[in-house]
PDB file of N, CA and C in Angstrom:
ATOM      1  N   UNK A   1     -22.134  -8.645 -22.646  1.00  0.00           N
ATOM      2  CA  UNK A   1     -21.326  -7.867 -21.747  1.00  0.00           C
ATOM      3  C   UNK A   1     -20.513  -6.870 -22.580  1.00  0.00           C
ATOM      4  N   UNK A   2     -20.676  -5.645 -22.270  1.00  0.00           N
ATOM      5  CA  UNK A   2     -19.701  -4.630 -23.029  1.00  0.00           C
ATOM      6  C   UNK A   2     -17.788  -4.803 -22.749  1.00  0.00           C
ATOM      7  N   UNK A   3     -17.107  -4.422 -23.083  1.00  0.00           N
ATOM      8  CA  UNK A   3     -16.063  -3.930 -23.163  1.00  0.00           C
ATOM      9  C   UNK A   3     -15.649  -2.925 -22.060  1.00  0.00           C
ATOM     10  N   UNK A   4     -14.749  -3.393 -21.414  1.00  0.00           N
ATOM     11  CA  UNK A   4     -14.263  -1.767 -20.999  1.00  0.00           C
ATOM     12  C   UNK A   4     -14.041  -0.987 -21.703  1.00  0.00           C
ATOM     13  N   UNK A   5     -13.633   0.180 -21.755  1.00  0.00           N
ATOM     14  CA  UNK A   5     -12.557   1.079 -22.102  1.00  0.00           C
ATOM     15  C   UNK A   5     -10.915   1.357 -22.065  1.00  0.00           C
ATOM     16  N   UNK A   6     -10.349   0.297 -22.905  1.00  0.00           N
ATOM     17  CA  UNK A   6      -8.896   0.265 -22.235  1.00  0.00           C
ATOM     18  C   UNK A   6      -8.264   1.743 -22.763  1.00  0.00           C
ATOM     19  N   UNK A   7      -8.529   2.432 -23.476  1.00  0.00           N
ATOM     20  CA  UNK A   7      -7.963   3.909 -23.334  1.00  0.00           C
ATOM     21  C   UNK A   7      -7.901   4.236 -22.232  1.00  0.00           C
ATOM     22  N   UNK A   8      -9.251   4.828 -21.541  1.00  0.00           N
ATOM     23  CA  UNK A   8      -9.334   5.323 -20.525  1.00  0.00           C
ATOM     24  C   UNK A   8      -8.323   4.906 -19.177  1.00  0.00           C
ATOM     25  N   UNK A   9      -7.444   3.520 -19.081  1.00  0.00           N
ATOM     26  CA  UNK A   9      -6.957   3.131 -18.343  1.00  0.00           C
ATOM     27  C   UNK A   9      -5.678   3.037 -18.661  1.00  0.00           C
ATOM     28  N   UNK A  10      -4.998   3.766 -20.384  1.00  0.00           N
ATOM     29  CA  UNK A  10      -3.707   3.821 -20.191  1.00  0.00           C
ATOM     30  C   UNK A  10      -3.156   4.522 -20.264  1.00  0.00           C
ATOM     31  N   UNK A  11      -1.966   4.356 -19.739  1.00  0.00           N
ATOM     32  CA  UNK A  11      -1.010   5.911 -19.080  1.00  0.00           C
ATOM     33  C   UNK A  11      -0.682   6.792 -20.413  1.00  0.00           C
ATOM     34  N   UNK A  12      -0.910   7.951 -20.121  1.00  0.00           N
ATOM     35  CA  UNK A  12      -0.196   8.835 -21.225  1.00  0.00           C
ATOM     36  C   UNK A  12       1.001   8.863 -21.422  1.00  0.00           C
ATOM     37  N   UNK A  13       1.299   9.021 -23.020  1.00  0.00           N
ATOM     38  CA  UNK A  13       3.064   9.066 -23.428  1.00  0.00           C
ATOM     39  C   UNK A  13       3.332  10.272 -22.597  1.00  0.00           C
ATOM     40  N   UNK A  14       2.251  11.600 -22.743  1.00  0.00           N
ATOM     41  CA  UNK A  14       2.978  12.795 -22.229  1.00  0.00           C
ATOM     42  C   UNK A  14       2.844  12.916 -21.213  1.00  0.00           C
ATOM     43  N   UNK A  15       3.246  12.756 -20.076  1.00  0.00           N
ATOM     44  CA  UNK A  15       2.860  12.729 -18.524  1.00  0.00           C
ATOM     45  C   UNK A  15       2.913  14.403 -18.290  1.00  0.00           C
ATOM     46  N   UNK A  16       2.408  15.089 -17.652  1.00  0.00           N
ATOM     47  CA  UNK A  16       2.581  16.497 -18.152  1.00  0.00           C
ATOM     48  C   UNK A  16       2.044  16.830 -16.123  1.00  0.00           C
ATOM     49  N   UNK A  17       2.449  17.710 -15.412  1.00  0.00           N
ATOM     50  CA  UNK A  17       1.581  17.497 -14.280  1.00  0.00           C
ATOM     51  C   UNK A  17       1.454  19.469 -14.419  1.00  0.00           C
ATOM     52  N   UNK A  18       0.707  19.694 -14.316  1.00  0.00           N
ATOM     53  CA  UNK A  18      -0.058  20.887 -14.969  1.00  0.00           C
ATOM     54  C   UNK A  18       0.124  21.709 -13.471  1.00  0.00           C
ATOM     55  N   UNK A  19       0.726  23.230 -13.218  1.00  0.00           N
ATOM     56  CA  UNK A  19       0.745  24.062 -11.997  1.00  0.00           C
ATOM     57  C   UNK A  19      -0.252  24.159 -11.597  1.00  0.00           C
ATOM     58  N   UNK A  20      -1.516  23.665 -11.937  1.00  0.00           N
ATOM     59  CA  UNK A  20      -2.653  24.087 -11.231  1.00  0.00           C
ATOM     60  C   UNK A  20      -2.985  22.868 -10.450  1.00  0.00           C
ATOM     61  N   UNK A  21      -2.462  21.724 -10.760  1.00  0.00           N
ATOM     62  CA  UNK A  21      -2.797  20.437 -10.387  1.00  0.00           C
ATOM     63  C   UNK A  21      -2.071  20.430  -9.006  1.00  0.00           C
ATOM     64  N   UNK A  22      -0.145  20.453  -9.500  1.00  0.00           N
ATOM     65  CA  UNK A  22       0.444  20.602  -7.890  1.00  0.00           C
ATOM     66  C   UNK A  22       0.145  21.580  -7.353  1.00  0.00           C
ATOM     67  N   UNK A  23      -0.378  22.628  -7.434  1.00  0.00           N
ATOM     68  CA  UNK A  23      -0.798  24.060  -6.660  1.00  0.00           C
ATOM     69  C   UNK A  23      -1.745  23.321  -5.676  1.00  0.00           C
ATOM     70  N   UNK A  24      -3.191  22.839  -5.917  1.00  0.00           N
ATOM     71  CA  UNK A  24      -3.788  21.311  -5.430  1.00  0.00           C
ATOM     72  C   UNK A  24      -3.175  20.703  -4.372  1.00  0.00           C
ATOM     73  N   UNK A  25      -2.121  19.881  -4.970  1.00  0.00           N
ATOM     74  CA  UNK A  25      -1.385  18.656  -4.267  1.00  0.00           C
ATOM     75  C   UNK A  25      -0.933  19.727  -3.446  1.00  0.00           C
ATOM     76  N   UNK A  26      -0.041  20.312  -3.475  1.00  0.00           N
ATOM     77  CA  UNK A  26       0.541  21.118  -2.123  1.00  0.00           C
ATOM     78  C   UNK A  26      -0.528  21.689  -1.235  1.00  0.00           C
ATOM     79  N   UNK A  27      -1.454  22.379  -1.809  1.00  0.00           N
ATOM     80  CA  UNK A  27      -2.503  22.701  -0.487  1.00  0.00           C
ATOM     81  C   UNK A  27      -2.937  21.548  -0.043  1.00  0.00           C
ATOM     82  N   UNK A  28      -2.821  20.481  -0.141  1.00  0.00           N
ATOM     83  CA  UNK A  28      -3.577  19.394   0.766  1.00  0.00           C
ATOM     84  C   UNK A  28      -2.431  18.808   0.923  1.00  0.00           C
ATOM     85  N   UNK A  29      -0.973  18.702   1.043  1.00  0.00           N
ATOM     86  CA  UNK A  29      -0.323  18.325   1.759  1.00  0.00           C
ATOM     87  C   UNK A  29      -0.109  18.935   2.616  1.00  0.00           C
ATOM     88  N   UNK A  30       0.275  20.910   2.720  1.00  0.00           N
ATOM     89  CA  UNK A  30       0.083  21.837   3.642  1.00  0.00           C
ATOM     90  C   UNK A  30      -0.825  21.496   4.937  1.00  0.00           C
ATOM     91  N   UNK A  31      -2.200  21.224   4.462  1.00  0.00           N
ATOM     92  CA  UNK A  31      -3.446  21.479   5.453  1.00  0.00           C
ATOM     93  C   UNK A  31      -3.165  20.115   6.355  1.00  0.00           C
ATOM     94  N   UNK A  32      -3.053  18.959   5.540  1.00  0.00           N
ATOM     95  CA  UNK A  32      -2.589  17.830   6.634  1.00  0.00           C
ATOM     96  C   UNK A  32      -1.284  17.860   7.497  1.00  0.00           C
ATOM     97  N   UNK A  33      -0.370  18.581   7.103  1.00  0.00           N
ATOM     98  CA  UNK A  33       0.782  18.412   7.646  1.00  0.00           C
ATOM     99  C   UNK A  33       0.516  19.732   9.149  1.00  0.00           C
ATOM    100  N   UNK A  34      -0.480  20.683   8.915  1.00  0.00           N
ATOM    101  CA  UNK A  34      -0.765  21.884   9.882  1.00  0.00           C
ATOM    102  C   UNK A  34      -1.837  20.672  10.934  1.00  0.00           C
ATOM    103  N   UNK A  35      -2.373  20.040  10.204  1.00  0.00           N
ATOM    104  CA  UNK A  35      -3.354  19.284  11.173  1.00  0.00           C
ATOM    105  C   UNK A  35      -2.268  18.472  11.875  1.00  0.00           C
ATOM    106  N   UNK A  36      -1.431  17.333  11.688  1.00  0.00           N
ATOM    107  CA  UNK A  36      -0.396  16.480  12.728  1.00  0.00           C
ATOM    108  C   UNK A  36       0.101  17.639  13.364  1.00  0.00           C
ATOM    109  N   UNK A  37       0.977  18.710  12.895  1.00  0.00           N
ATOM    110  CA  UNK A  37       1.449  19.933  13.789  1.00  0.00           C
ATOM    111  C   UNK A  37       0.670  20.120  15.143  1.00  0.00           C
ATOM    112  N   UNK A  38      -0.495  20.925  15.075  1.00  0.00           N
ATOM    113  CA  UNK A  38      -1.093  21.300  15.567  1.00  0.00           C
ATOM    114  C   UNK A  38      -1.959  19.921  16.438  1.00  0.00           C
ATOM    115  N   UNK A  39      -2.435  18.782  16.112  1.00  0.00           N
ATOM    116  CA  UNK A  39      -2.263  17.556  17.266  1.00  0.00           C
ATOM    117  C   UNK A  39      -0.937  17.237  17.634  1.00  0.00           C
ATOM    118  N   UNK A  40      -0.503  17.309  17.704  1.00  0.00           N
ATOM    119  CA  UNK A  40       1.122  16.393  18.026  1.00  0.00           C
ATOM    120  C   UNK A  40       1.326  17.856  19.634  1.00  0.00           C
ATOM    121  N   UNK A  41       0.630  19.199  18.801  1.00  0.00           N
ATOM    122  CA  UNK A  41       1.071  20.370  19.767  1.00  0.00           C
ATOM    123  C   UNK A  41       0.200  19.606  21.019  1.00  0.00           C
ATOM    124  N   UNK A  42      -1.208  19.307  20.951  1.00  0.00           N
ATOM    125  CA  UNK A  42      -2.201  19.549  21.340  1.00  0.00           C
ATOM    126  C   UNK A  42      -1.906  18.012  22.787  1.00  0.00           C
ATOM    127  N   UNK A  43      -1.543  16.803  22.075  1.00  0.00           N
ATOM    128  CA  UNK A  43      -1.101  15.829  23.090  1.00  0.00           C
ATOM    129  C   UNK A  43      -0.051  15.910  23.418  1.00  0.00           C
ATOM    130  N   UNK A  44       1.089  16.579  23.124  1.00  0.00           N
ATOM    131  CA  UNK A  44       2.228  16.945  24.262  1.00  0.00           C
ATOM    132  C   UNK A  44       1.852  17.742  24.996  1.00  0.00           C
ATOM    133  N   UNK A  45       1.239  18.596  25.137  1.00  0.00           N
ATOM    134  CA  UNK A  45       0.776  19.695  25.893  1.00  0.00           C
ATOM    135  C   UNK A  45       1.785  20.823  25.677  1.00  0.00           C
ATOM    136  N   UNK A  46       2.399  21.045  24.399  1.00  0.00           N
ATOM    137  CA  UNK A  46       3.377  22.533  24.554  1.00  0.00           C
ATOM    138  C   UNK A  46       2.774  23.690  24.870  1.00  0.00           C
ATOM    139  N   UNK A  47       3.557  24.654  25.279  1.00  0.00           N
ATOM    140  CA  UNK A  47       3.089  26.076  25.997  1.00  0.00           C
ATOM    141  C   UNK A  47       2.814  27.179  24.497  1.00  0.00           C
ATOM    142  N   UNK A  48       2.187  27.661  24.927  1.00  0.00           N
ATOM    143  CA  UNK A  48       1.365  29.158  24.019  1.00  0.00           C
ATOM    144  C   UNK A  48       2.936  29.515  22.901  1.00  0.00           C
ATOM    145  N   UNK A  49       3.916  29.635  24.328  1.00  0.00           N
ATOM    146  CA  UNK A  49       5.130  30.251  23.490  1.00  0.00           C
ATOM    147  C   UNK A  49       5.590  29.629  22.370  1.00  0.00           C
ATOM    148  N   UNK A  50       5.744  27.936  22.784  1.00  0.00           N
ATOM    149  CA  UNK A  50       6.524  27.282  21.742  1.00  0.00           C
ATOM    150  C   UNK A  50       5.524  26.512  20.995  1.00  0.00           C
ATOM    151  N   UNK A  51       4.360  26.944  20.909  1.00  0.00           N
ATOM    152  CA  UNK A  51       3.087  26.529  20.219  1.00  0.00           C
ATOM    153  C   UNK A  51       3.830  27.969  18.594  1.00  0.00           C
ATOM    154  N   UNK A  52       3.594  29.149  19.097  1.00  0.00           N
ATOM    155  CA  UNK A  52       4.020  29.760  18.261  1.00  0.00           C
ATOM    156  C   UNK A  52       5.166  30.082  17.627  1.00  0.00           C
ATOM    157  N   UNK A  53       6.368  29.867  18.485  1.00  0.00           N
ATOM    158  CA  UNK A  53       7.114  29.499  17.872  1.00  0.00           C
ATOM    159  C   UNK A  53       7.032  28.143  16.582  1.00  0.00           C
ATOM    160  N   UNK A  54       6.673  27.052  16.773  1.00  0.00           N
ATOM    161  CA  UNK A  54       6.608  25.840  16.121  1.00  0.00           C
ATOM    162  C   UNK A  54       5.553  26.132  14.812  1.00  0.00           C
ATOM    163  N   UNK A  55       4.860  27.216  15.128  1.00  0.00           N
ATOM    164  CA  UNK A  55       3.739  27.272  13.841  1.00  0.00           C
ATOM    165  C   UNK A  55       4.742  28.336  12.963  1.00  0.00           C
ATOM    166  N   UNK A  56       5.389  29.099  13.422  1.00  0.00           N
ATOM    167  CA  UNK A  56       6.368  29.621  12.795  1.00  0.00           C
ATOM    168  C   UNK A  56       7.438  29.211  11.835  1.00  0.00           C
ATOM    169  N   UNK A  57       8.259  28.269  12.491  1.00  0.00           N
ATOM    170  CA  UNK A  57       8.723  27.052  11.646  1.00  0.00           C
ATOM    171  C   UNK A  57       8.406  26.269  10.917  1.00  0.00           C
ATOM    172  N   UNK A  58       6.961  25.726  10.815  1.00  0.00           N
ATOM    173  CA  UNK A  58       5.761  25.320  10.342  1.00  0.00           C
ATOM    174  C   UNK A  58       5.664  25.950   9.040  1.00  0.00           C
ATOM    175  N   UNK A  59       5.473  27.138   9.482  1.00  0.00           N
ATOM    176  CA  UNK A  59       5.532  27.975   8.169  1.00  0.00           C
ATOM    177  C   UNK A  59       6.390  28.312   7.272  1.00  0.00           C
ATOM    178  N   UNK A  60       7.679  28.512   7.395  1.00  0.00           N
ATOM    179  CA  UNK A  60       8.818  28.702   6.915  1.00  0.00           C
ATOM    180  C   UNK A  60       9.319  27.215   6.031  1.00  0.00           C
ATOM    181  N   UNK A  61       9.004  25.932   6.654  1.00  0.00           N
ATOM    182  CA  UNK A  61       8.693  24.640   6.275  1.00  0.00           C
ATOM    183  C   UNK A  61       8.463  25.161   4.769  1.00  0.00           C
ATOM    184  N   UNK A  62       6.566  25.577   4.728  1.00  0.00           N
ATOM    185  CA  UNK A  62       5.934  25.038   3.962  1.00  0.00           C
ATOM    186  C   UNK A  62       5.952  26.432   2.970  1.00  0.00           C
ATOM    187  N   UNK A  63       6.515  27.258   3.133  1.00  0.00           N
ATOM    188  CA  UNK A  63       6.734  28.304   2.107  1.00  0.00           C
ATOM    189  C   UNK A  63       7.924  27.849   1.371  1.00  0.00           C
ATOM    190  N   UNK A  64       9.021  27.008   2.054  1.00  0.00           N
ATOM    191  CA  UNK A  64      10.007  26.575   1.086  1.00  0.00           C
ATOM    192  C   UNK A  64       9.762  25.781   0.006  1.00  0.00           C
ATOM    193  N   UNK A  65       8.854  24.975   0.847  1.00  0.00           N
ATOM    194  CA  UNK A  65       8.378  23.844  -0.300  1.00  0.00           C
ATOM    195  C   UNK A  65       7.400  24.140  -1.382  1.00  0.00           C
ATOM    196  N   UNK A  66       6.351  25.003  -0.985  1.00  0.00           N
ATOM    197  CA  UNK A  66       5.904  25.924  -2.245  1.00  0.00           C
ATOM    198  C   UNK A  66       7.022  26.341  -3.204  1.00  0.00           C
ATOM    199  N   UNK A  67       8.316  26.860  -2.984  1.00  0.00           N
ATOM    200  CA  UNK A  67       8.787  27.173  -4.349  1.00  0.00           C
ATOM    201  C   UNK A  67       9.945  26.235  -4.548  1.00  0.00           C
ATOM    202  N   UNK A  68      10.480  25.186  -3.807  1.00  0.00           N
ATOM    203  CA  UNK A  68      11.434  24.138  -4.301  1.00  0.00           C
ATOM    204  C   UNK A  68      10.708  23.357  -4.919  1.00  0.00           C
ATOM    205  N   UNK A  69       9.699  22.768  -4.727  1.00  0.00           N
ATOM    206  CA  UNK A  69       9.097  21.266  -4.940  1.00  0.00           C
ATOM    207  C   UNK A  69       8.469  21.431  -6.753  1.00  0.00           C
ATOM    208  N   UNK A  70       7.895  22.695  -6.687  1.00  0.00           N
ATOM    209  CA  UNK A  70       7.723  22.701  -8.665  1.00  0.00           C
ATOM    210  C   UNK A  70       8.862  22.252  -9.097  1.00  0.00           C
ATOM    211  N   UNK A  71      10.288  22.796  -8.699  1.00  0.00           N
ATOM    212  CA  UNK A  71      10.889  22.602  -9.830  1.00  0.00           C
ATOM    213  C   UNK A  71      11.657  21.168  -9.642  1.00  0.00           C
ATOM    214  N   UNK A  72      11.282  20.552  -8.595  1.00  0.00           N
ATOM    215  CA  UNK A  72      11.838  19.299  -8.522  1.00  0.00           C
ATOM    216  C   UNK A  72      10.930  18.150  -9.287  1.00  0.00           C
ATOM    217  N   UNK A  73       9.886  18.431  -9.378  1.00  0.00           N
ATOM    218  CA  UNK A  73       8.984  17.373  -9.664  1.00  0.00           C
ATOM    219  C   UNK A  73       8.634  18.045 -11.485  1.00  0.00           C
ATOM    220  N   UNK A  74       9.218  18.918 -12.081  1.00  0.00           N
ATOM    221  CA  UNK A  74       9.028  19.553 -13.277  1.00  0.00           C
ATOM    222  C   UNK A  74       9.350  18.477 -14.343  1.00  0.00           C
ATOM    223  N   UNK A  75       8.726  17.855 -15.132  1.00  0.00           N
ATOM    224  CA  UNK A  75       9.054  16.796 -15.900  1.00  0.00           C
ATOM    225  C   UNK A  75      10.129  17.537 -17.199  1.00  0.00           C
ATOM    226  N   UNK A  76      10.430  18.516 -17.683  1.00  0.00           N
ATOM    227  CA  UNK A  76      11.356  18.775 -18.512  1.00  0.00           C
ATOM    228  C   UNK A  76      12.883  18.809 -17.823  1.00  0.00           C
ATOM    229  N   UNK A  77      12.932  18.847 -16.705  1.00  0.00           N
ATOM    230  CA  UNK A  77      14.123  18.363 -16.484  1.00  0.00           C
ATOM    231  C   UNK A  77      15.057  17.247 -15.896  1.00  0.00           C
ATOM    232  N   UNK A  78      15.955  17.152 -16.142  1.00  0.00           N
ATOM    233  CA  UNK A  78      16.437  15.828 -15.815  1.00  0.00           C
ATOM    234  C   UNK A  78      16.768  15.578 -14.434  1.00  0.00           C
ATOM    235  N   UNK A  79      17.553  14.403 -14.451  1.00  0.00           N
ATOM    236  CA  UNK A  79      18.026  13.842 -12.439  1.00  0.00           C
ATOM    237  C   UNK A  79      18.516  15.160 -11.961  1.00  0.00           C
ATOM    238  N   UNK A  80      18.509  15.249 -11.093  1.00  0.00           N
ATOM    239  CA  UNK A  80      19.674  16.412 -10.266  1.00  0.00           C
ATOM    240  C   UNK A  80      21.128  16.023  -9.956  1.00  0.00           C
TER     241      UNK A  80
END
């Protein structure tokens, strides 16, 4: 029987999370969070108006969090 590979399974000293990686993580938290939006619209039955209104807010949401959330999750800096 071989060996695993216990490298392969241990955590790096440098934990490093690379902008291209959360660039990633945020588009697929975005796209799921537009999908509950947009069902949640779909079984309440809201109207056209406050359908667009709400995707509006929706949006404003998720443009904030595009530029807060790098620097919260930025490993060179400390607690807040």
């Amino acid at each position: 029987m071989t060996q695993r590979n216990e490298r392969k399974w241990h955590k790096s000293d440098n934990p490093v999370i690379r902008e291209n990686d959360l660039s990633k993580v945020l588009d697929i938290l975005v796209a799921l969070d537009r999908m509950v939006v947009e069902h949640s619209m779909h079984i309440y039955n809201i109207s056209r108006r406050d359908r667009f209104i709400m995707r509006e807010q929706n949006q404003r949401l998720h443009d904030a969090v595009r530029e807060y959330l790098p620097r919260l999750v930025e490993p060179s800096r400390g607690p807040l």
